[in-house]
Protein backbone atom coordinates (compact mmCIF):
# COMPACT_ATOMS: atom_id res chain seq x y z
CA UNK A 1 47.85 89.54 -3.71
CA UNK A 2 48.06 91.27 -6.61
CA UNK A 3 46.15 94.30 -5.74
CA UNK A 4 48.24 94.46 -2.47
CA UNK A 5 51.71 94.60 -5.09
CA UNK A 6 49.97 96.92 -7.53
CA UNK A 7 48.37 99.33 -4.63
CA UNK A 8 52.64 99.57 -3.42
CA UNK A 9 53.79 100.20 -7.10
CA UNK A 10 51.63 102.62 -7.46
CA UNK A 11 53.38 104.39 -4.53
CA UNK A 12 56.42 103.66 -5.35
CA UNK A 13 57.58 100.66 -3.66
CA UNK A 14 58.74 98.05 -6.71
CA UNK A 15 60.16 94.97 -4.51
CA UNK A 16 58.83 91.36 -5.28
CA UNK A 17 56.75 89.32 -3.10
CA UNK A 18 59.39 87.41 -1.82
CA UNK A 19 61.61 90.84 -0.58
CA UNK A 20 58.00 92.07 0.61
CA UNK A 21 57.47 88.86 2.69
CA UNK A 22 60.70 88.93 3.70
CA UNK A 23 60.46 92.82 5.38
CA UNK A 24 57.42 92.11 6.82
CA UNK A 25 58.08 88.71 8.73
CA UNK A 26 59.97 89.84 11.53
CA UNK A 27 56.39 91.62 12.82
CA UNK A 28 54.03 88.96 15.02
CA UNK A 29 51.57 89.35 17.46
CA UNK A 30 52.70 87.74 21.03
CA UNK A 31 50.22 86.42 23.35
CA UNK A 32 51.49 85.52 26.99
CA UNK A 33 49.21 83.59 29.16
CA UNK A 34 49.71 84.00 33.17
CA UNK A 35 47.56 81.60 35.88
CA UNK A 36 45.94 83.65 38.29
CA UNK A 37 45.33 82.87 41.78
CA UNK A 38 41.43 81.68 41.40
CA UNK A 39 42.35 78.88 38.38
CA UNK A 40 41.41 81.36 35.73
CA UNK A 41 43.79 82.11 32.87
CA UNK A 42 44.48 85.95 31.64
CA UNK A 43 45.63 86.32 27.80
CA UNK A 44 47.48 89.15 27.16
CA UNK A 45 47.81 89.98 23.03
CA UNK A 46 50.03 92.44 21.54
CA UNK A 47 51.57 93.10 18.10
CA UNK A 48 55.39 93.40 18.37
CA UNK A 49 56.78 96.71 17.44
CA UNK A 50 56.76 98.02 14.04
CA UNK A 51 60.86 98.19 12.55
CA UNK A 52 61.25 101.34 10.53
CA UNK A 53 61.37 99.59 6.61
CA UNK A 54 58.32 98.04 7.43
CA UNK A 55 56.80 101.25 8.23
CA UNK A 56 56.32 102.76 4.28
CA UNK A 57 54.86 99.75 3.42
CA UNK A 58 51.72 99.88 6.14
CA UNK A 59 51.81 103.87 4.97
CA UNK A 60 51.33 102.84 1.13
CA UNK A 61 48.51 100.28 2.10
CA UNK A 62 47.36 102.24 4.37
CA UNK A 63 47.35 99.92 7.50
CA UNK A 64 47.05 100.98 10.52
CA UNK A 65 50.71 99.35 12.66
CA UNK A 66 48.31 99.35 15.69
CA UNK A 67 45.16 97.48 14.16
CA UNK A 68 45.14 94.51 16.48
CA UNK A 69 45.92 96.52 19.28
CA UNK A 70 46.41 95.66 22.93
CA UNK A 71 43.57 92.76 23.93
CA UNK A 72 43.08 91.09 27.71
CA UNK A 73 41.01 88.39 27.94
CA UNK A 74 40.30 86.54 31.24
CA UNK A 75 38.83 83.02 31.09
C-alpha cells in the first residue's frame, strides 16, 4: 500500500488512506444474473460509473476506470 500512497504523493494527491478509501468506495462492480428460457443462467458484469474525485486518482496510478470492462457469461 505504500507504493500505491507514495506513487499519488508524488503527483500531488496528499490524502491518508482512510480519505483515499473513503473516495474510492462508492465504485463496485454489479453483476445481475437473469434465467433464460432453456434453464441456463446469463451473468452480466459491469463496473459502476466512475464519480469525478475518483477520477485523478485512477489518472495518478494510472488505472484504467474501464479495466474490468463489460463481461457476459452464459452457463
Amino acid at each position: 500500500m505504500q507504493i500505491v500512497r507514495r506513487r499519488l504523493r508524488e503527483r500531488g494527491e496528499t490524502a491518508s488512506w482512510t480519505a483515499l478509501r473513503d473516495r474510492l468506495a462508492p465504485r463496485c462492480r454489479v453483476t445481475a444474473t437473469f434465467r433464460c428460457a432453456d434453464g441456463r443462467a446469463l451473468h452480466l458484469r459491469k463496473a459502476t460509473a466512475l464519480e469525478p474525485h475518483q477520477k485523478p486518482i485512477y489518472d495518478a496510478l494510472g488505472i484504467d476506470p474501464d479495466a474490468g470492462g463489460f463481461v457476459r457469461k452464459l452457463i
